[in-house]
PDB file of N, CA and C in Angstrom:
ATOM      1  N   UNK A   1      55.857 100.504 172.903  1.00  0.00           N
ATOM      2  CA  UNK A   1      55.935 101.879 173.356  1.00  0.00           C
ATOM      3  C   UNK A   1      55.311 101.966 174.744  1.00  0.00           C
ATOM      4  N   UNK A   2      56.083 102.417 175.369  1.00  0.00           N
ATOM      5  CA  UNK A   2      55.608 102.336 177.403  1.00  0.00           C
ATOM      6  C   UNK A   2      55.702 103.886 177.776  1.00  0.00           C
ATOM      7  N   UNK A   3      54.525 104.190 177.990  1.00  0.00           N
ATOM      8  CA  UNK A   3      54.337 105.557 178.399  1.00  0.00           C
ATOM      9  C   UNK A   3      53.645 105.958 179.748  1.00  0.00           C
ATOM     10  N   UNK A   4      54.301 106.718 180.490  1.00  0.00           N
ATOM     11  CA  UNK A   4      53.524 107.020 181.731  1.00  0.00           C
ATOM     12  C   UNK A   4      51.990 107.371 181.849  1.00  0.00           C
ATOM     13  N   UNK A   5      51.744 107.006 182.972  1.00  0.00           N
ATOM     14  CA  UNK A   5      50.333 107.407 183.005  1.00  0.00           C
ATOM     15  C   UNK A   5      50.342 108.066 184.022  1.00  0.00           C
ATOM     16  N   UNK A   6      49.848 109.604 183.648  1.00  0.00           N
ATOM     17  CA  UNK A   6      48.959 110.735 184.525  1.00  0.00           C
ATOM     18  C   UNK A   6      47.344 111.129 184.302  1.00  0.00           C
ATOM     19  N   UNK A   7      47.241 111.125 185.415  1.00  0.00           N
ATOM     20  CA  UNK A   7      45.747 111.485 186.185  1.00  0.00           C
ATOM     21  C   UNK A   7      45.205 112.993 186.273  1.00  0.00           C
ATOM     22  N   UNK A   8      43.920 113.051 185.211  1.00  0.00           N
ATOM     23  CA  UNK A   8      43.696 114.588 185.438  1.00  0.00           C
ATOM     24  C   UNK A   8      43.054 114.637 186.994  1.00  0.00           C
ATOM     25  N   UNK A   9      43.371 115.557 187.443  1.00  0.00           N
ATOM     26  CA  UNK A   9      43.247 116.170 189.093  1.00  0.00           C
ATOM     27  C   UNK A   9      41.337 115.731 189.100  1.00  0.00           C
ATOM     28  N   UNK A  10      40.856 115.815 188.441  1.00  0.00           N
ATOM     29  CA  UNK A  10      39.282 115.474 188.209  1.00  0.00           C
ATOM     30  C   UNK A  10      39.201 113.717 188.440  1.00  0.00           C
ATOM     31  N   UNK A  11      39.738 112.961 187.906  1.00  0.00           N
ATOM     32  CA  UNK A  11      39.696 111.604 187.544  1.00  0.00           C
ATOM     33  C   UNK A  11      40.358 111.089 188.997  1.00  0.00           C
ATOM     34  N   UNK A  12      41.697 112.010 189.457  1.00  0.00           N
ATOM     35  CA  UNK A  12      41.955 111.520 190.791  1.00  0.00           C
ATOM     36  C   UNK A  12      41.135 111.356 191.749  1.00  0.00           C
ATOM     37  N   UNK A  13      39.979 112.665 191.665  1.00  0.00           N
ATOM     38  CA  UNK A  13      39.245 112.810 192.663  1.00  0.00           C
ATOM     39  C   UNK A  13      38.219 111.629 192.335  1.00  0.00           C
ATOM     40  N   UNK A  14      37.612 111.168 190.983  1.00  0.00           N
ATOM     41  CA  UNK A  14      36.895 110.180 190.771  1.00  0.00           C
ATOM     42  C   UNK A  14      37.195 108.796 191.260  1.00  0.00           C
ATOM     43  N   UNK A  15      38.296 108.552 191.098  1.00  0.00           N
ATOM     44  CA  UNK A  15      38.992 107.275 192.346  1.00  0.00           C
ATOM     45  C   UNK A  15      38.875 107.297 193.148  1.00  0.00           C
ATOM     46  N   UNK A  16      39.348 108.198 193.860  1.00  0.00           N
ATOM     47  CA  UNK A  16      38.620 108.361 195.201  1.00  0.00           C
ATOM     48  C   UNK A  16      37.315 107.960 195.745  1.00  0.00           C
ATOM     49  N   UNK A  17      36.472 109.102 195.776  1.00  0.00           N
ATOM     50  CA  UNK A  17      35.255 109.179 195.588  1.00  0.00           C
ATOM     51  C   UNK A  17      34.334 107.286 195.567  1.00  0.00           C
ATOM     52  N   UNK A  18      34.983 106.528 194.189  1.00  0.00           N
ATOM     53  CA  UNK A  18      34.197 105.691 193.853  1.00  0.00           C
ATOM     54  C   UNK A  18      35.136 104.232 195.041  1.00  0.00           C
ATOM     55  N   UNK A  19      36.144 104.791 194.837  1.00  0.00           N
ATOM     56  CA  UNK A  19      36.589 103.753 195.876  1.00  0.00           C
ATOM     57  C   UNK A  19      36.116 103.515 197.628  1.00  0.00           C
ATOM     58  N   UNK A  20      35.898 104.994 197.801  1.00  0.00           N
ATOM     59  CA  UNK A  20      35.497 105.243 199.212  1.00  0.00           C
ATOM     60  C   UNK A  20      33.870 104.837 199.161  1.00  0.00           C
ATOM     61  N   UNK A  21      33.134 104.997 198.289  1.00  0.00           N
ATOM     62  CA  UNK A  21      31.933 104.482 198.024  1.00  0.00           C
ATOM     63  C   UNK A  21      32.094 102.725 198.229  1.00  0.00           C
ATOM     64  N   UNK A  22      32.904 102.281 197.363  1.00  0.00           N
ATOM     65  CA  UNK A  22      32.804 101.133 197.363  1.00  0.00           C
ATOM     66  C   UNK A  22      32.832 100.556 199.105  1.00  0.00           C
ATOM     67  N   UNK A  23      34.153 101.157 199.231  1.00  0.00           N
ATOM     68  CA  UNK A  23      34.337 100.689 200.940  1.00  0.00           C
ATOM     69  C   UNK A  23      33.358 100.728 201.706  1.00  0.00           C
ATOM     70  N   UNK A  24      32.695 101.861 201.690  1.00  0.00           N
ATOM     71  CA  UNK A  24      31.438 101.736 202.568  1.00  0.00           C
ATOM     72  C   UNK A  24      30.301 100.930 202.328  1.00  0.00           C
ATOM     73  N   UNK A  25      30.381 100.517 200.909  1.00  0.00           N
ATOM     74  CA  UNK A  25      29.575  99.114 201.025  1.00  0.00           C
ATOM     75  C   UNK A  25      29.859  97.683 201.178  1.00  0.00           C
ATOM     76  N   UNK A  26      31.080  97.752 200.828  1.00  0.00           N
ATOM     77  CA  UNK A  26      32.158  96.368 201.845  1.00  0.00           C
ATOM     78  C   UNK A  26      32.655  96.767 202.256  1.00  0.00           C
ATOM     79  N   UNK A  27      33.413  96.947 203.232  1.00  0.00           N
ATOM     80  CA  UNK A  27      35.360  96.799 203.439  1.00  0.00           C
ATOM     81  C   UNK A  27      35.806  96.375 202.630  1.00  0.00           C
ATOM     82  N   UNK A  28      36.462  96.793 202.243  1.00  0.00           N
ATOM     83  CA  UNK A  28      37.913  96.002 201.564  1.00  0.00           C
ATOM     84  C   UNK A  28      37.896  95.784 199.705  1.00  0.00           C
ATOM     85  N   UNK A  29      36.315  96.563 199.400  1.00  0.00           N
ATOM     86  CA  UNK A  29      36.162  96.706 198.347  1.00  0.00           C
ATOM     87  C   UNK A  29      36.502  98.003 197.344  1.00  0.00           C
ATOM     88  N   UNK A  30      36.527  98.716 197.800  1.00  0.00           N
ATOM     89  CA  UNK A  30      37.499  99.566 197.626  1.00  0.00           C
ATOM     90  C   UNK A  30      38.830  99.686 196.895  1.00  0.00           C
ATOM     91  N   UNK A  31      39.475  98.815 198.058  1.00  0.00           N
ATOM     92  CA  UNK A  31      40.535  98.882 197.579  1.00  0.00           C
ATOM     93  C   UNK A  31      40.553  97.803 196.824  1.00  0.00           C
ATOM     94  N   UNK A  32      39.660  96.612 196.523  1.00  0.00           N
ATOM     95  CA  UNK A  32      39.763  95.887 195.033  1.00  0.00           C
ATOM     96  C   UNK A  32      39.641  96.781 193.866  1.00  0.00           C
ATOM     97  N   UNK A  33      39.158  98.281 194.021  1.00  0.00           N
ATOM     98  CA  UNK A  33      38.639  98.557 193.129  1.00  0.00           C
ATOM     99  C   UNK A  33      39.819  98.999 192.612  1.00  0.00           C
ATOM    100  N   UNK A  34      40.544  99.869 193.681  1.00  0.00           N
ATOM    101  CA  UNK A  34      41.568 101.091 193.222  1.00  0.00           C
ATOM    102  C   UNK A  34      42.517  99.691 192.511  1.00  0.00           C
ATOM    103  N   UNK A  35      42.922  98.503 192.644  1.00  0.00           N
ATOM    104  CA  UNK A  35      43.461  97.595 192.609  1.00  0.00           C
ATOM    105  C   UNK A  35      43.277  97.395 190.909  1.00  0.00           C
ATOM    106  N   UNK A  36      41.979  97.379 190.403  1.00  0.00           N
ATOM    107  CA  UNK A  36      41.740  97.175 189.138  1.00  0.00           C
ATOM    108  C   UNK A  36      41.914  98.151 188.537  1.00  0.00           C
ATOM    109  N   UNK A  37      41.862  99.182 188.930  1.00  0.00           N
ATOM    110  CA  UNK A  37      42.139 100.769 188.468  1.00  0.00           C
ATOM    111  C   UNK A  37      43.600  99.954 188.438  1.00  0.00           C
ATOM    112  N   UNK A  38      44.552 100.323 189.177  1.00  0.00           N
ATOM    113  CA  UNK A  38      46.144 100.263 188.526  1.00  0.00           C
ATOM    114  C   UNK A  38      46.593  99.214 187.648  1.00  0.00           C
ATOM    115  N   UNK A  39      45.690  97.728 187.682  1.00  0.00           N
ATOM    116  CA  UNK A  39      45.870  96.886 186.593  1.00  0.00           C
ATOM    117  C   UNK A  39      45.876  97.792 185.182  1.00  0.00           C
ATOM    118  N   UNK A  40      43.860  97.955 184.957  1.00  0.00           N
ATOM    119  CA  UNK A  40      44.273  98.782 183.582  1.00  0.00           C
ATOM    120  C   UNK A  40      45.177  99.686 183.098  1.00  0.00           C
ATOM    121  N   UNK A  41      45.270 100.415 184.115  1.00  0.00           N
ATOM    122  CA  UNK A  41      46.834 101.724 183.748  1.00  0.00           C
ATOM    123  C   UNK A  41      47.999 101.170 183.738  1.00  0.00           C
ATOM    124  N   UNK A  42      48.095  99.885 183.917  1.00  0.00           N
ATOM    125  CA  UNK A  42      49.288  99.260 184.002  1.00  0.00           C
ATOM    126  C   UNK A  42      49.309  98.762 182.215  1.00  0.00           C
ATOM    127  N   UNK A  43      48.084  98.309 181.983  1.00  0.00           N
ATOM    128  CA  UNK A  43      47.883  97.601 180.633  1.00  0.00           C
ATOM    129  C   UNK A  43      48.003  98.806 179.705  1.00  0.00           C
ATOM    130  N   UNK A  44      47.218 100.112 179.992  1.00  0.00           N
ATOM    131  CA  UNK A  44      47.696 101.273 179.152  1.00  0.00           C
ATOM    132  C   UNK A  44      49.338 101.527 178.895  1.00  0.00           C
ATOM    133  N   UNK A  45      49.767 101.085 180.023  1.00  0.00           N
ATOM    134  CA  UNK A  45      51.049 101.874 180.135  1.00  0.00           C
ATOM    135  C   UNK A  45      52.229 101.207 179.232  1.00  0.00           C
ATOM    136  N   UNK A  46      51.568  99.796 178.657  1.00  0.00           N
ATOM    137  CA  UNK A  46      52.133  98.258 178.081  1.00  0.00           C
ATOM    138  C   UNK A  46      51.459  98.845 176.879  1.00  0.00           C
ATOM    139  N   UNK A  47      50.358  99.250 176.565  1.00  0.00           N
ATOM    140  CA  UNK A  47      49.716  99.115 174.931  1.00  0.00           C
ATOM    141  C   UNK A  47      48.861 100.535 175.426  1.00  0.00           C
ATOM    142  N   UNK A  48      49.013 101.716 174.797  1.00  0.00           N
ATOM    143  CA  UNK A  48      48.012 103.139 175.318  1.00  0.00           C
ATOM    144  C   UNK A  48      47.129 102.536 173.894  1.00  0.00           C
ATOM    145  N   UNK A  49      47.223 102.159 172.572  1.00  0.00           N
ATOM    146  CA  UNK A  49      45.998 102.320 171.934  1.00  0.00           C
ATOM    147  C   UNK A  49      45.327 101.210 172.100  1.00  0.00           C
ATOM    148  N   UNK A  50      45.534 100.141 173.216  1.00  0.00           N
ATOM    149  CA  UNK A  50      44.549  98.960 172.819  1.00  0.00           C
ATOM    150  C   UNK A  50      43.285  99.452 173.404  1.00  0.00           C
ATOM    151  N   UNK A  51      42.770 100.383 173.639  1.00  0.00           N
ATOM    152  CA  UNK A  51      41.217 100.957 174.795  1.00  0.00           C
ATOM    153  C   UNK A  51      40.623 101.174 173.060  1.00  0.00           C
ATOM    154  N   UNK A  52      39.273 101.123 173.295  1.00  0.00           N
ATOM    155  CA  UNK A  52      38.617 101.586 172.150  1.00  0.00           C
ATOM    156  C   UNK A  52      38.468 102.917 172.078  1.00  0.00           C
ATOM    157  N   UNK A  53      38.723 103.371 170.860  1.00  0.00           N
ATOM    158  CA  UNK A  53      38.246 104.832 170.304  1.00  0.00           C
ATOM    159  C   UNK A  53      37.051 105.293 170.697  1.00  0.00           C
ATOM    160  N   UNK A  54      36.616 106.094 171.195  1.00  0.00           N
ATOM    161  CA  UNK A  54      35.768 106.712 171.133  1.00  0.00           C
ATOM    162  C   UNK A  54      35.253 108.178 170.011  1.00  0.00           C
ATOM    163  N   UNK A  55      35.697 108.872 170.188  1.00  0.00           N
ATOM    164  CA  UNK A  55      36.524 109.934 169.242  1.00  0.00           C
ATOM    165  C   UNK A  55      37.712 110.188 168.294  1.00  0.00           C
ATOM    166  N   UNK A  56      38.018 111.141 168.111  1.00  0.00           N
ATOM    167  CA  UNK A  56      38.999 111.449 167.105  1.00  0.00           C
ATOM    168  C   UNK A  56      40.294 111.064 167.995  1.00  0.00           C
ATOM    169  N   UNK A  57      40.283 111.296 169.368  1.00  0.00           N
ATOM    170  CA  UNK A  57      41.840 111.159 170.265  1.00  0.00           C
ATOM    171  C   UNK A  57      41.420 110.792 171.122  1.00  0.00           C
ATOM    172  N   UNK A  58      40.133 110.171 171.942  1.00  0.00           N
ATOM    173  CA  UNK A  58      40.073 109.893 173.282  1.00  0.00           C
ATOM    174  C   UNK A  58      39.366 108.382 173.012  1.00  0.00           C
ATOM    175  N   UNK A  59      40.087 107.810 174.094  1.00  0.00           N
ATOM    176  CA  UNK A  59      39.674 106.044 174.159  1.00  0.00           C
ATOM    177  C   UNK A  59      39.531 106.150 175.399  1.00  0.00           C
ATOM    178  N   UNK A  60      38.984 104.669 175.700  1.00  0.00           N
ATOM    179  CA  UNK A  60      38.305 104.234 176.901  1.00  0.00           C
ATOM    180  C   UNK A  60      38.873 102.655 176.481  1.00  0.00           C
ATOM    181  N   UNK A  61      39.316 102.442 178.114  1.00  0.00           N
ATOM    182  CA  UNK A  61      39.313 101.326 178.818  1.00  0.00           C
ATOM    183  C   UNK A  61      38.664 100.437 179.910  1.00  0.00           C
ATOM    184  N   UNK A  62      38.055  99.444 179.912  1.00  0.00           N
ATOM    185  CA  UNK A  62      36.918  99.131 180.347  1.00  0.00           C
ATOM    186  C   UNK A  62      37.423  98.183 181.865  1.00  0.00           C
ATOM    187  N   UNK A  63      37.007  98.568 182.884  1.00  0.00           N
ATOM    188  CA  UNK A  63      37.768  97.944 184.497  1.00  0.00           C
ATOM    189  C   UNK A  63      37.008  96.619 184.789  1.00  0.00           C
ATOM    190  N   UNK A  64      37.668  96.263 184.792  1.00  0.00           N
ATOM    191  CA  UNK A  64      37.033  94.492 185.269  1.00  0.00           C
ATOM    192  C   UNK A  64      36.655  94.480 186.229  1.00  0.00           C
ATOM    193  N   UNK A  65      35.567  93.702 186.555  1.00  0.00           N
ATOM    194  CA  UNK A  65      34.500  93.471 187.738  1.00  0.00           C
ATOM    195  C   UNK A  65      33.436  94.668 188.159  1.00  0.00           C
ATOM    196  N   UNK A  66      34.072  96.236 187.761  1.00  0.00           N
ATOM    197  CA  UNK A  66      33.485  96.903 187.993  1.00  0.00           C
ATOM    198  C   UNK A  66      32.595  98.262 186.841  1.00  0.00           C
ATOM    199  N   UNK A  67      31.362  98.669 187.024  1.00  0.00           N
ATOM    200  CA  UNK A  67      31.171  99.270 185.660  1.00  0.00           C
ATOM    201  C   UNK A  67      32.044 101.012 185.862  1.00  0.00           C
ATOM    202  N   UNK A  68      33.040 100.904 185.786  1.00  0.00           N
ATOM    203  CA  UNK A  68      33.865 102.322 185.636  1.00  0.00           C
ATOM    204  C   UNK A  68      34.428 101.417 184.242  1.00  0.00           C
ATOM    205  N   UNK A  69      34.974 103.042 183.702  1.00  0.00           N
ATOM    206  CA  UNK A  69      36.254 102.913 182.553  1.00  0.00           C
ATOM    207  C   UNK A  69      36.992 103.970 182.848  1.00  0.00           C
ATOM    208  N   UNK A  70      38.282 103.529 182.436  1.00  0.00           N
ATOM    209  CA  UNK A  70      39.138 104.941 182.048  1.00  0.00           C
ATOM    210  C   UNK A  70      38.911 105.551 180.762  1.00  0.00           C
ATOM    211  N   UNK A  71      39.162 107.254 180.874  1.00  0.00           N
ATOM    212  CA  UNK A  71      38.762 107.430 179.780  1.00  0.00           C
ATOM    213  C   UNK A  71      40.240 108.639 179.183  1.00  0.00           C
ATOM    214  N   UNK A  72      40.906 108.680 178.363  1.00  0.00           N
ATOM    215  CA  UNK A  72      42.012 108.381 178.155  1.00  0.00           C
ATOM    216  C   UNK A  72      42.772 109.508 176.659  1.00  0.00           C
ATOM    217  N   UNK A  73      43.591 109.920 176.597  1.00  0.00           N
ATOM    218  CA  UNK A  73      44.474 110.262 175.558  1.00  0.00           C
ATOM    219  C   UNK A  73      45.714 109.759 175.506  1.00  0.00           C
ATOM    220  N   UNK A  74      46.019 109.594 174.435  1.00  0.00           N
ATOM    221  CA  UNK A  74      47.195 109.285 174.351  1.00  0.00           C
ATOM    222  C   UNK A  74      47.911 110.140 173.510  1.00  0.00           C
ATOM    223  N   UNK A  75      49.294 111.234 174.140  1.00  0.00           N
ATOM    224  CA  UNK A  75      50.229 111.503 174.377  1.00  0.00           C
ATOM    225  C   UNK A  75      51.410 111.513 173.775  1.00  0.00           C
ATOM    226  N   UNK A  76      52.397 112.328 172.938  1.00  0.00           N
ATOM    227  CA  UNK A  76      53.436 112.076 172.722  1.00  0.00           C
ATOM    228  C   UNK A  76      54.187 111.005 174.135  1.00  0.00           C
ATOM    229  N   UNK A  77      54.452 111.943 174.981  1.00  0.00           N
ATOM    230  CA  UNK A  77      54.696 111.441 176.528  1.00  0.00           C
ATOM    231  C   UNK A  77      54.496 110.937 177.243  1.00  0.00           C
ATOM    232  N   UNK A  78      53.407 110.910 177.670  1.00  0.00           N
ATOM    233  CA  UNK A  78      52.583 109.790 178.466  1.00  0.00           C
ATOM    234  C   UNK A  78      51.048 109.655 177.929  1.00  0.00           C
ATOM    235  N   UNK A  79      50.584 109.236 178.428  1.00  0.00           N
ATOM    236  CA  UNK A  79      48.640 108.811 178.611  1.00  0.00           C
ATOM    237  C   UNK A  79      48.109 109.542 179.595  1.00  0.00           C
ATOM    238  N   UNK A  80      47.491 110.240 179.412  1.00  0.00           N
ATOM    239  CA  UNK A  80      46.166 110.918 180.204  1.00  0.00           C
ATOM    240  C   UNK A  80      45.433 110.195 180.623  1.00  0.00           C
ATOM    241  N   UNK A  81      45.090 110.017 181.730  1.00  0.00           N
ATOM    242  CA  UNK A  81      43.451 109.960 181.989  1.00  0.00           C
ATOM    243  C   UNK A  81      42.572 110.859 182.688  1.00  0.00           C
ATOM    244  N   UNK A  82      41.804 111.193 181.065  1.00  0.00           N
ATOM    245  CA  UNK A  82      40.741 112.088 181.736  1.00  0.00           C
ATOM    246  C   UNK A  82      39.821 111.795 182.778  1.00  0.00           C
ATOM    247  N   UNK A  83      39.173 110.687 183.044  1.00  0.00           N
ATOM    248  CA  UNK A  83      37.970 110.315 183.712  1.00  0.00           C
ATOM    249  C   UNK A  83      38.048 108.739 184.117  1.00  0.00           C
ATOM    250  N   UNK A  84      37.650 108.602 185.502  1.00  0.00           N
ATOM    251  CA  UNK A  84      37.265 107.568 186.171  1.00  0.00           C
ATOM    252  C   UNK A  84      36.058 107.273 186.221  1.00  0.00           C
ATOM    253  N   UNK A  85      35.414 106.850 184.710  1.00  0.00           N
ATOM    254  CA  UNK A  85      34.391 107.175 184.290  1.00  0.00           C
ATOM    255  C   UNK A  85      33.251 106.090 184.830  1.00  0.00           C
ATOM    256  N   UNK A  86      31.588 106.188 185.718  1.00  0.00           N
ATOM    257  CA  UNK A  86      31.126 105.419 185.685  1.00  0.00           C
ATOM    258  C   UNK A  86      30.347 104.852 184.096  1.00  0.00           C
ATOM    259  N   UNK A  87      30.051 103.966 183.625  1.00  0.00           N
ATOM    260  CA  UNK A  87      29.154 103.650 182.579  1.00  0.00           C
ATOM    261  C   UNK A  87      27.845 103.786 182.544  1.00  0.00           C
ATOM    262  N   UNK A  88      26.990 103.875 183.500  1.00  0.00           N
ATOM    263  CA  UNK A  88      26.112 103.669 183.969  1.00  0.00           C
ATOM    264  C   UNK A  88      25.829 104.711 184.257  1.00  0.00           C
ATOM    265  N   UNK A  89      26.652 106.126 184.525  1.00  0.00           N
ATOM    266  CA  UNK A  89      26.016 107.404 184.251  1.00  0.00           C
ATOM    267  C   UNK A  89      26.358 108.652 183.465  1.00  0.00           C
ATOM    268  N   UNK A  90      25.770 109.660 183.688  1.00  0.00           N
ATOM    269  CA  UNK A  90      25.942 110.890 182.844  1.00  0.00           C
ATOM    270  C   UNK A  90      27.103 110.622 181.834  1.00  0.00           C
ATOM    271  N   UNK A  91      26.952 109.897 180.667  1.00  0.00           N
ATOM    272  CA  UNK A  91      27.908 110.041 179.623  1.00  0.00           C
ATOM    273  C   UNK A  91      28.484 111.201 179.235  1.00  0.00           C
ATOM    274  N   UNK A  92      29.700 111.347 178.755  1.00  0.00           N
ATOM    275  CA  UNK A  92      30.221 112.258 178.108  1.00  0.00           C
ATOM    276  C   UNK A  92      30.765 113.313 179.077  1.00  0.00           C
ATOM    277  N   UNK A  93      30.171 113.733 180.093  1.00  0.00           N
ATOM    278  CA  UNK A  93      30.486 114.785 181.455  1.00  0.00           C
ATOM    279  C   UNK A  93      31.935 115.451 180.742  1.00  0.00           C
ATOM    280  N   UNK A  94      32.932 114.089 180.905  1.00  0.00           N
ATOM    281  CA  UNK A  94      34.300 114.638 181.038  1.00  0.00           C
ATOM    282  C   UNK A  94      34.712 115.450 179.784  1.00  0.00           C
ATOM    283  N   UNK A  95      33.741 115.453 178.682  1.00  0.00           N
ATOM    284  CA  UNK A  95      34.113 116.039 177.581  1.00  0.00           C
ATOM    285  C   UNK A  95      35.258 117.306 177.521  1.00  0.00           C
ATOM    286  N   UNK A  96      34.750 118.603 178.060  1.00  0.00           N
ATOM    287  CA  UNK A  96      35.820 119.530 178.116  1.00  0.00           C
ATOM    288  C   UNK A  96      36.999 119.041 178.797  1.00  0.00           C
ATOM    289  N   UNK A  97      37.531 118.303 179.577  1.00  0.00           N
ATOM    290  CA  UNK A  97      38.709 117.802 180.303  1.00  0.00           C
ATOM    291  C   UNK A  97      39.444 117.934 179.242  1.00  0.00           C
ATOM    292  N   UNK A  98      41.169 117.900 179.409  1.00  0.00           N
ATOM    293  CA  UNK A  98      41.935 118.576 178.749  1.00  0.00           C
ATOM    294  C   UNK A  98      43.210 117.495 179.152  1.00  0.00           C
TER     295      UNK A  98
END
């Protein structure tokens, strides 16, 4: 089952944000990051329940090399992602996201 993946307007801005962070502490890291970002959504988009459960409907997928996860529903239609979530802080934040 291959389902699109959309970005809540919140989580877009979290890519951002963490990518442009990254850059300014390398060059070019950054865009490794956003890079691992589209791997996993690529792997969601191949398997939406392989991320672990967290809850009753929301999973998380965990980004390689870096401590973000996606954090995720899955969709008649496509996959959500709620949050470009760091691990390392304020858990849960994205809770109300929709």
């Amino acid at each position: 089952m291959k389902l699109p993946i959309v970005f809540h307007d919140l989580a877009e801005r979290e890519l951002s944000e963490a990518a442009e962070y990254y850059d300014s502490a390398r060059p070019g890291l950054g865009r490794a990051f956003i890079s691992a970002v589209e791997r996993a959504s690529a792997s969601l988009e191949e398997c939406p329940l392989a991320g672990r459960e967290i809850s009753l409907d929301v999973r998380w997928w965990l980004i390689k090399r870096f401590p973000y996860a996606l954090v995720y529903r899955v969709r008649e239609t496509h996959v959500r992602i709620l949050a470009v979530a760091n691990t390392k802080r304020r858990p849960l934040y994205w809770c109300r996201r929709r």
